[in-house]
C-alpha atoms as a PDB file:
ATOM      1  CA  UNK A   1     -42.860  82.823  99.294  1.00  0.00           C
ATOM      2  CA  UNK A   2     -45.976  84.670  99.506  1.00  0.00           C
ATOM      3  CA  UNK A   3     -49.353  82.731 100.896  1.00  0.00           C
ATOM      4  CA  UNK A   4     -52.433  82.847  98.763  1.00  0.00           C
ATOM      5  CA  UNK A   5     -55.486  85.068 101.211  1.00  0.00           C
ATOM      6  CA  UNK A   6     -58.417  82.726 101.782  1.00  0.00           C
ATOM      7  CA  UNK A   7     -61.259  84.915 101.846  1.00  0.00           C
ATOM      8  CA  UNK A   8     -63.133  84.002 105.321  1.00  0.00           C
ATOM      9  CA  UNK A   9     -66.421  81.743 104.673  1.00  0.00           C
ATOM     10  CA  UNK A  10     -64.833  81.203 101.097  1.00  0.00           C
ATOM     11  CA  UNK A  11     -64.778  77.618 101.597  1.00  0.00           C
ATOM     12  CA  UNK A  12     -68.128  76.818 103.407  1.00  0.00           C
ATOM     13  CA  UNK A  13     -69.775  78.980 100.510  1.00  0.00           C
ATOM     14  CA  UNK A  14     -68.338  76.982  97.976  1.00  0.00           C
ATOM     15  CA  UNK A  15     -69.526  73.553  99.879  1.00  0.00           C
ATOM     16  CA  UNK A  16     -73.206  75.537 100.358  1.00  0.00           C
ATOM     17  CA  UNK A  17     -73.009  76.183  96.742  1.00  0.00           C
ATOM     18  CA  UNK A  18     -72.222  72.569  95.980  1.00  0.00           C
ATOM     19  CA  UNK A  19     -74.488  71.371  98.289  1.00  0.00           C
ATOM     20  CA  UNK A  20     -77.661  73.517  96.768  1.00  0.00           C
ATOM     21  CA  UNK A  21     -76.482  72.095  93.173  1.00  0.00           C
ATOM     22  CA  UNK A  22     -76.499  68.724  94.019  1.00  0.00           C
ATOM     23  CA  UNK A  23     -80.264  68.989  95.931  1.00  0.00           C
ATOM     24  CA  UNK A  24     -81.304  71.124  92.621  1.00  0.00           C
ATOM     25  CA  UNK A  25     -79.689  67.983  90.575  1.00  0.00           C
ATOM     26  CA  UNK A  26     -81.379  65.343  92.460  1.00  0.00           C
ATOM     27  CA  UNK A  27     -84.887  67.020  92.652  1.00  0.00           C
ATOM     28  CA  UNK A  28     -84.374  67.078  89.111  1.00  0.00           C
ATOM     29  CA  UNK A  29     -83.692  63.297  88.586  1.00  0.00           C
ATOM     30  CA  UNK A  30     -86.524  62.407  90.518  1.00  0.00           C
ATOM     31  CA  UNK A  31     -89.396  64.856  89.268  1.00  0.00           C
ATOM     32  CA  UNK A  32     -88.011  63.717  85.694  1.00  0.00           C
ATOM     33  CA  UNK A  33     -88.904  60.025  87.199  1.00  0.00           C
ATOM     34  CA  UNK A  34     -91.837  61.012  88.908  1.00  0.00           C
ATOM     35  CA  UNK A  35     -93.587  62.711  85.728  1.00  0.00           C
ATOM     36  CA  UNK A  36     -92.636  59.409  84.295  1.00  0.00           C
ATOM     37  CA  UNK A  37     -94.374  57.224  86.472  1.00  0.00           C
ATOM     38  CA  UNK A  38     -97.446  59.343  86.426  1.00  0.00           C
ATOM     39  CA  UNK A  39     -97.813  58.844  82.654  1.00  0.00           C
ATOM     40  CA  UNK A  40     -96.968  55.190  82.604  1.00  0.00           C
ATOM     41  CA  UNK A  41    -100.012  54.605  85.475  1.00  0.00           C
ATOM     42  CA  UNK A  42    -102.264  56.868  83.595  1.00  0.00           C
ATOM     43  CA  UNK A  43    -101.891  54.977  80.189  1.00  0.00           C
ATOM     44  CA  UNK A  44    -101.753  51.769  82.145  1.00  0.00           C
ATOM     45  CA  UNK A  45    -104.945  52.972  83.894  1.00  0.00           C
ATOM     46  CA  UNK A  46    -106.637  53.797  80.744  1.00  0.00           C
ATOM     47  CA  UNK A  47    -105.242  50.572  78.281  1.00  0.00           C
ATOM     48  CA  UNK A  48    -106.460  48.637  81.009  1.00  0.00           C
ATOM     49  CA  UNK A  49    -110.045  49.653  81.911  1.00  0.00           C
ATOM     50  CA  UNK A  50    -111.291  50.094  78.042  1.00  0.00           C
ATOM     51  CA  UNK A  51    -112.034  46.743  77.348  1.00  0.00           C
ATOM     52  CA  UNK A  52    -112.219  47.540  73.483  1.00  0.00           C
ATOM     53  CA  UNK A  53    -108.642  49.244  73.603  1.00  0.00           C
ATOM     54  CA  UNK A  54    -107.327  46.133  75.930  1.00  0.00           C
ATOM     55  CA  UNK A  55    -108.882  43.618  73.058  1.00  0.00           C
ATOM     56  CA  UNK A  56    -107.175  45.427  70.280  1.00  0.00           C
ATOM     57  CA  UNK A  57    -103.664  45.241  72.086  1.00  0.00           C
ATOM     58  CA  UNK A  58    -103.564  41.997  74.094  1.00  0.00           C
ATOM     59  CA  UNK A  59    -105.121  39.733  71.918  1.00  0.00           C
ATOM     60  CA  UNK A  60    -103.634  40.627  68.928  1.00  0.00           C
ATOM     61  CA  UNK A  61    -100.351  40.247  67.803  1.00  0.00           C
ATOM     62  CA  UNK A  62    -100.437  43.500  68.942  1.00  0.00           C
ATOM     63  CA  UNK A  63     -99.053  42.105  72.324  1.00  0.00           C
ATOM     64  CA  UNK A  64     -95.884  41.637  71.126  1.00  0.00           C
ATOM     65  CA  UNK A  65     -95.594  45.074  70.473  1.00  0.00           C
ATOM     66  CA  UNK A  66     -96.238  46.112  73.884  1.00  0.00           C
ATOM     67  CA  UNK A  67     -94.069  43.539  75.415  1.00  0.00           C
ATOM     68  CA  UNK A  68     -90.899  44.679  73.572  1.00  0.00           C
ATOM     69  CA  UNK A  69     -91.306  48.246  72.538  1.00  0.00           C
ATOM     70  CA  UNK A  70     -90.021  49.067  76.330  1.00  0.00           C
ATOM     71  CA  UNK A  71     -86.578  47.098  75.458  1.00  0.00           C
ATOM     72  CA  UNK A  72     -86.469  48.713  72.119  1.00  0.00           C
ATOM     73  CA  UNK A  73     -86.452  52.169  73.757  1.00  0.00           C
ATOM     74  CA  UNK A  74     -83.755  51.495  76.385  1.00  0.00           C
ATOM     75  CA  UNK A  75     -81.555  50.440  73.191  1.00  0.00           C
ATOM     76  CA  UNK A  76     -82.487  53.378  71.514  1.00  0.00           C
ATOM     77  CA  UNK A  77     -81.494  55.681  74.309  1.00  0.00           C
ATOM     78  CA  UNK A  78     -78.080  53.762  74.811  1.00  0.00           C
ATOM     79  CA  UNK A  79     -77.551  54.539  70.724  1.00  0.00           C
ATOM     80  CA  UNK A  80     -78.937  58.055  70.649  1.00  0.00           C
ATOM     81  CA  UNK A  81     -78.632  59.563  73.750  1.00  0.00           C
ATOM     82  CA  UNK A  82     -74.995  61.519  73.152  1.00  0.00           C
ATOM     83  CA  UNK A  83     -77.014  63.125  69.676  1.00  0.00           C
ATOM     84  CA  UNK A  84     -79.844  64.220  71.658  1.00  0.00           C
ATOM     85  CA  UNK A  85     -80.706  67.573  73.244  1.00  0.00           C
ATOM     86  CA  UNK A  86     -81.902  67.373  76.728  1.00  0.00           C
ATOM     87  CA  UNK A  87     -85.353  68.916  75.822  1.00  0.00           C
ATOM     88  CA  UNK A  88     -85.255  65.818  73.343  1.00  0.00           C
ATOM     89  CA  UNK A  89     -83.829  62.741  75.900  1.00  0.00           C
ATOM     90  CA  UNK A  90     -86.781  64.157  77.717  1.00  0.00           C
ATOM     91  CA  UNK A  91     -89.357  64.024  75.526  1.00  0.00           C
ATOM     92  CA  UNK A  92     -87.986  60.806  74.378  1.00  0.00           C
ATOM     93  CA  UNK A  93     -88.064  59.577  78.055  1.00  0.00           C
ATOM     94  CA  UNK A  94     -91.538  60.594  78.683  1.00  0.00           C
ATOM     95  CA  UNK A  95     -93.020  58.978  75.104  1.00  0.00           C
ATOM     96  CA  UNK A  96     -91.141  55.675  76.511  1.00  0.00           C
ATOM     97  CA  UNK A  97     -93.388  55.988  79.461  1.00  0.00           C
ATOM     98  CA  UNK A  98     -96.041  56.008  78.267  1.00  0.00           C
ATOM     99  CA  UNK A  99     -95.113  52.953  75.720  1.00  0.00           C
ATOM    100  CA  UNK A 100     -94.325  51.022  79.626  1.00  0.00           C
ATOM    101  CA  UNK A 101     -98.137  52.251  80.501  1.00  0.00           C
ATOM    102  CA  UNK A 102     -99.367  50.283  77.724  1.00  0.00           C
ATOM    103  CA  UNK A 103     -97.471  47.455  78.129  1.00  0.00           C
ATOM    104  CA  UNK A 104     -98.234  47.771  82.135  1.00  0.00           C
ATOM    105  CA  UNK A 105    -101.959  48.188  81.178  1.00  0.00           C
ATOM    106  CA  UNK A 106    -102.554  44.120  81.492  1.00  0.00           C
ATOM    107  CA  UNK A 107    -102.063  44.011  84.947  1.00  0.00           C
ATOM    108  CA  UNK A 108    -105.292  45.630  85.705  1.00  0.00           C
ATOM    109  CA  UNK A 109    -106.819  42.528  83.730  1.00  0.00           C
ATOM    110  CA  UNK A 110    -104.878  39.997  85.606  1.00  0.00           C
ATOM    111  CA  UNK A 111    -104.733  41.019  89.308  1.00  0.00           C
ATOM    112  CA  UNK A 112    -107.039  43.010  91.329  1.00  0.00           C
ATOM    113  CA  UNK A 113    -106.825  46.608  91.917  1.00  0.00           C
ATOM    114  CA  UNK A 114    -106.706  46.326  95.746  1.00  0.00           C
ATOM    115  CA  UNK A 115    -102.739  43.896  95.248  1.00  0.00           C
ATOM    116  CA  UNK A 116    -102.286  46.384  92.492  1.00  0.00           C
ATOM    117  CA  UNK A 117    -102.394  49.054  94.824  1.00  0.00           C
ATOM    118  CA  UNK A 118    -100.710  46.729  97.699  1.00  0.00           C
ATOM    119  CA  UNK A 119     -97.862  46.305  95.147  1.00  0.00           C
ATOM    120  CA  UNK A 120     -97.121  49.878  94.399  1.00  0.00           C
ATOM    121  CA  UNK A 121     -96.999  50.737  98.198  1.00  0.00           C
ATOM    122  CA  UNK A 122     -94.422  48.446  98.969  1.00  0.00           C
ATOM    123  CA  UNK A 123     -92.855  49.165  95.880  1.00  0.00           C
ATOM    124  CA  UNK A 124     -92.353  52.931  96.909  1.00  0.00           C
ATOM    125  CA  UNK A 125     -91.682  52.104 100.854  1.00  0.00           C
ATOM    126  CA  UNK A 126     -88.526  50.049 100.045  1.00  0.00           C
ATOM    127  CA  UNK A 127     -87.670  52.160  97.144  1.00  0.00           C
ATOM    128  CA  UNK A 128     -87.309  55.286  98.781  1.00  0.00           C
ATOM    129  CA  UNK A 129     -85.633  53.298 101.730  1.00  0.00           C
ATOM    130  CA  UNK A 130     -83.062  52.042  99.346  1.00  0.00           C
ATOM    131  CA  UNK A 131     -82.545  55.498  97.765  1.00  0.00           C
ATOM    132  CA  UNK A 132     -81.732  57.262 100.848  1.00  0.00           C
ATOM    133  CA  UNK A 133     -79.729  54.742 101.735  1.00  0.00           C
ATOM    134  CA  UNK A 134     -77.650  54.959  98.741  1.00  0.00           C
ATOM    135  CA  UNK A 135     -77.750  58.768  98.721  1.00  0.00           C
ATOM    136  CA  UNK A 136     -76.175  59.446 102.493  1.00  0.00           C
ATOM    137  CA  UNK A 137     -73.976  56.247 102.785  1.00  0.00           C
ATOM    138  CA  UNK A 138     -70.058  56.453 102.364  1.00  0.00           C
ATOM    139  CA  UNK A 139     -69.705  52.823 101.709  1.00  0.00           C
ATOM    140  CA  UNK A 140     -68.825  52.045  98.023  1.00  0.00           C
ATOM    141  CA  UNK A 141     -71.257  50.460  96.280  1.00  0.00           C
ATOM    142  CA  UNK A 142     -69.272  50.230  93.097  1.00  0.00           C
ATOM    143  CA  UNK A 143     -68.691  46.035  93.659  1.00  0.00           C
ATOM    144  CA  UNK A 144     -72.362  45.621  94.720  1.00  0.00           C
ATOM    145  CA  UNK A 145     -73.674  47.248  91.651  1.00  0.00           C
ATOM    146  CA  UNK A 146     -71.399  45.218  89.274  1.00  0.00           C
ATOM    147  CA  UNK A 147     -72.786  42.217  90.909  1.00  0.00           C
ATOM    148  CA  UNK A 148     -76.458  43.218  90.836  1.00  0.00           C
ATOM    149  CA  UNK A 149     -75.406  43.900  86.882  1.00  0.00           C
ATOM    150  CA  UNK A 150     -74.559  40.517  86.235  1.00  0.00           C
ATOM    151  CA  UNK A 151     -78.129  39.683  88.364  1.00  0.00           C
ATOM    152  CA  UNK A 152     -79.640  42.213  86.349  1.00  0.00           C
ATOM    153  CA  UNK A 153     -78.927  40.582  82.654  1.00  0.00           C
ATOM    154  CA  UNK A 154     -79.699  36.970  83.808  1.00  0.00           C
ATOM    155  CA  UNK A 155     -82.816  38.068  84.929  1.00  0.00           C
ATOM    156  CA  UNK A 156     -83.550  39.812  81.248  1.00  0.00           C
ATOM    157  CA  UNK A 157     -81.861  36.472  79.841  1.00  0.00           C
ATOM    158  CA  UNK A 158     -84.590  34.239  82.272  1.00  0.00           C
ATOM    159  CA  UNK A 159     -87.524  36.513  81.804  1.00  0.00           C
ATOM    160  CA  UNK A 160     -87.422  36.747  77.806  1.00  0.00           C
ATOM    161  CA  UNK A 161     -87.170  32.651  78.076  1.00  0.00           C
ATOM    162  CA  UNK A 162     -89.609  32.512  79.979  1.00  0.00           C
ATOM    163  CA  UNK A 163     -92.555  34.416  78.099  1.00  0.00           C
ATOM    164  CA  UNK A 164     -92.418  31.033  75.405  1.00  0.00           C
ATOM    165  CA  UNK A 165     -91.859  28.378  78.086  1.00  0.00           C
ATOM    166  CA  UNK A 166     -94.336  29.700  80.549  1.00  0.00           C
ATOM    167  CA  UNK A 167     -92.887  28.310  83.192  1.00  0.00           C
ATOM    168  CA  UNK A 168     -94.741  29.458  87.158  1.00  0.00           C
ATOM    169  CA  UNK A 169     -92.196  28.182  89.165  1.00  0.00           C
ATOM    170  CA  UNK A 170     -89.215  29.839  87.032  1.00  0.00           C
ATOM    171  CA  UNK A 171     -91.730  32.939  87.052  1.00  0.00           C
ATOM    172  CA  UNK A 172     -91.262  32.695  90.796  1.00  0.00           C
ATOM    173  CA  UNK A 173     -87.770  32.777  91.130  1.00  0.00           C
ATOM    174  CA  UNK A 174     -87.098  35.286  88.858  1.00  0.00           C
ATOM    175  CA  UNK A 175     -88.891  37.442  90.724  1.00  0.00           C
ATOM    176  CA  UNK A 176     -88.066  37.068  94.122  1.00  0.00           C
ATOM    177  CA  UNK A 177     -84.378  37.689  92.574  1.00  0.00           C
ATOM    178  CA  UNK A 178     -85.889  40.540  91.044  1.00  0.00           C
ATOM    179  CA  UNK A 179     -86.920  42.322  94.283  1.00  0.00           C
ATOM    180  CA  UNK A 180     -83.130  41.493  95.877  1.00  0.00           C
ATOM    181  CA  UNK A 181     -81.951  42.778  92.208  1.00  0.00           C
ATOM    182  CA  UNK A 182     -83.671  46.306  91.678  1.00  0.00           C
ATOM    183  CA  UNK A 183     -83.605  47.087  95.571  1.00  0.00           C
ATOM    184  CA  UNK A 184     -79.804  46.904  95.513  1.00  0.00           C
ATOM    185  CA  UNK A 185     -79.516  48.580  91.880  1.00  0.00           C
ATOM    186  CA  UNK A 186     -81.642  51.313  93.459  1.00  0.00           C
ATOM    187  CA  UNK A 187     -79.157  52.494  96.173  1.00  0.00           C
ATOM    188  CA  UNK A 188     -76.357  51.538  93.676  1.00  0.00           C
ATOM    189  CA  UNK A 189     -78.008  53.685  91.293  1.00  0.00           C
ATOM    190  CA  UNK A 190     -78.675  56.921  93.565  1.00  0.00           C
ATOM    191  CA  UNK A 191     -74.990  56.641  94.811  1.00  0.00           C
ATOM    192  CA  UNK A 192     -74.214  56.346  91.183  1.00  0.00           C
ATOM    193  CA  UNK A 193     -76.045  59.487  89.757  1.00  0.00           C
ATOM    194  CA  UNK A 194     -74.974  61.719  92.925  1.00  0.00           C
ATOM    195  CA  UNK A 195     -70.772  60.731  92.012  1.00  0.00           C
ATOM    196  CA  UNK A 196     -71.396  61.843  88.422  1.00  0.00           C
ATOM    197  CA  UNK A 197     -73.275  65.503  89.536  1.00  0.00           C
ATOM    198  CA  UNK A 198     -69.528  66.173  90.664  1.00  0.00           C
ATOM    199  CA  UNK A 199     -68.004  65.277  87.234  1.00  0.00           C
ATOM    200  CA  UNK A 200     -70.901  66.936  84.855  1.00  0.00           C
ATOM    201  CA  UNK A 201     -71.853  69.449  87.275  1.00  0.00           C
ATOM    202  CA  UNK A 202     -71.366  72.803  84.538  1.00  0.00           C
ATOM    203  CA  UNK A 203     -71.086  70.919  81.623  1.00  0.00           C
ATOM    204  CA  UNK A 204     -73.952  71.096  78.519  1.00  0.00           C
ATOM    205  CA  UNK A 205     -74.459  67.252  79.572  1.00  0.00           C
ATOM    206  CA  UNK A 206     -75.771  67.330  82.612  1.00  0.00           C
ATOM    207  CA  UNK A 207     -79.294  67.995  81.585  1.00  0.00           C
ATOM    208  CA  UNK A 208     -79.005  64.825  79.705  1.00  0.00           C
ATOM    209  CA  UNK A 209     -77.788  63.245  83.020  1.00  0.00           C
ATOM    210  CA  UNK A 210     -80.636  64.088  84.554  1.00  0.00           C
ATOM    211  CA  UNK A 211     -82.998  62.567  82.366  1.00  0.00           C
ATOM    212  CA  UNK A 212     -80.668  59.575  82.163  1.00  0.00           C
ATOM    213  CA  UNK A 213     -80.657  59.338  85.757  1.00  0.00           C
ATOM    214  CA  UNK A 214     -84.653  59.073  85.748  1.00  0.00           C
ATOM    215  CA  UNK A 215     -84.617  56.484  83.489  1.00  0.00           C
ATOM    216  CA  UNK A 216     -82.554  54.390  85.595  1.00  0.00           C
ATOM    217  CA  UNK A 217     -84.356  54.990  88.885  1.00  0.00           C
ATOM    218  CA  UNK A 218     -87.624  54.986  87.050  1.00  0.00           C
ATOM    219  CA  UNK A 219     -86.945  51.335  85.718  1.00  0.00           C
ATOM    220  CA  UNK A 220     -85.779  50.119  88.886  1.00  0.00           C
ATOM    221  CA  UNK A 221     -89.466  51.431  90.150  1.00  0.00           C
ATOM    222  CA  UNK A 222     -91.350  49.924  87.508  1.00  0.00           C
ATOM    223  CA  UNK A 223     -89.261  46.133  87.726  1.00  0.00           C
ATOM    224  CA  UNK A 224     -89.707  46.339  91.565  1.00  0.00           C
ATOM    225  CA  UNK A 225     -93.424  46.958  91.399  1.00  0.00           C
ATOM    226  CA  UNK A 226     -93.333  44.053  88.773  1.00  0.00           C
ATOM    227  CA  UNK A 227     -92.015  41.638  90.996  1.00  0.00           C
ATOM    228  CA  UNK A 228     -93.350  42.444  93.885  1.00  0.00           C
ATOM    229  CA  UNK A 229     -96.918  42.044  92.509  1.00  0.00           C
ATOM    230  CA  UNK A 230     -96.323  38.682  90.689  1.00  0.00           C
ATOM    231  CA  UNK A 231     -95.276  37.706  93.958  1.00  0.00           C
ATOM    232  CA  UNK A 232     -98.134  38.811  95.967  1.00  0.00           C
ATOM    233  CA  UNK A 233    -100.578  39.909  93.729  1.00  0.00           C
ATOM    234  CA  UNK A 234    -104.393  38.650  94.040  1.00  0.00           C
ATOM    235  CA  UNK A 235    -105.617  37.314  90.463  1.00  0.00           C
ATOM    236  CA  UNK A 236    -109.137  38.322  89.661  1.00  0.00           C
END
């Protein structure tokens, strides 16, 4: 039987090569979430410091708008994401940020801008802890993110019930599961998104799976800052 010739430094320049896609693939995920987050703070920024723009949106039935056009765009890109080009799941992703600024944009009329600030901080500090976390450990996190799933819709389930009943103390709760919630499904998500680089790595798709991949870290961002300010943010 003849042996196959390995080529020497054949294998550690296909793990370099690997290596350098998945970086490239990540960078991607996150700049796609970063650009995001920039457009949802500048539209927040701006909703929430014109007064006359604020009026029009928050105290109309406008509001209602704002509050749900963010869950009607997830929907939509569960639905339409397969059809879509990844120019287009991009563009769509960015448009649905800056629908989150404007429904974002009443927290600069509820808190002050120094626990705004406070909030996004230690938002980012525990999100990028949880991220590299979930991006160099070699524990499974497949059970943990099935459980923080099941967190995940109850809180949706909670929070919806709660904008009729109004409730502080329910308000509370929800989000001090919230933080334990969106921290986990942050490490579960970057673990997540690096496992499927090795499955669409080559393939049309995983443009798309970059953009999805934004979305989901980019969400987990925006509920975590959420939380985390309700919690400890200064009313004005």
């Amino acid at each position: 039987m003849n042996n196959p010739v390995r080529m020497p430094g054949y294998g550690a320049s296909q793990t370099a090569q690997t290596d350098a896609g998945l970086r490239a693939h990540m960078l991607g995920v996150f700049r796609n979430m970063g650009i995001g987050l920039v457009i949802t703070g500048l539209v927040a920024a701006l909703v929430g410091n014109t007064p006359a723009l604020a009026a029009a949106i928050y105290g109309t039935p406008l509001k209602w708008v704002a509050i749900f056009a963010p869950l009607a765009f997830v929907f939509f890109f569960s639905f339409r994401m397969e059809k879509m080009t990844t120019s287009g799941a991009r563009t769509a992703f960015y448009a649905f940020a800056a629908v989150m600024g404007v429904s974002l944009g009443s927290v600069f009329l509820v808190f002050t801008g120094g626990s705004i600030a406070q909030a996004f901080f230690s938002a980012a500090v525990m999100f990028l802890a949880m991220a590299l976390w979930g991006y160099t450990t070699q524990r499974d996190l497949t059970k943990m993110g099935s459980f923080l799933m099941m967190g995940l819709i109850g809180i949706i389930v909670a929070s919806l019930i709660n904008i009729f009943i109004g409730s502080s103390a329910m308000a509370m709760v929800i989000s001090i599961i919230g933080v334990v919630v969106f921290t986990g499904l942050t490490a579960w998500d970057v673990q997540r998104i690096k496992s499927e680089y090795f499955y669409y790595a080559g393939h049309e798709v995983a443009g798309k799976m970059q953009v999805m991949g934004a979305l989901s870290l980019y969400l987990n961002f925006v509920n975590l800052f959420q939380m985390l300010l309700s919690l400890t943010g200064e009313r004005e």
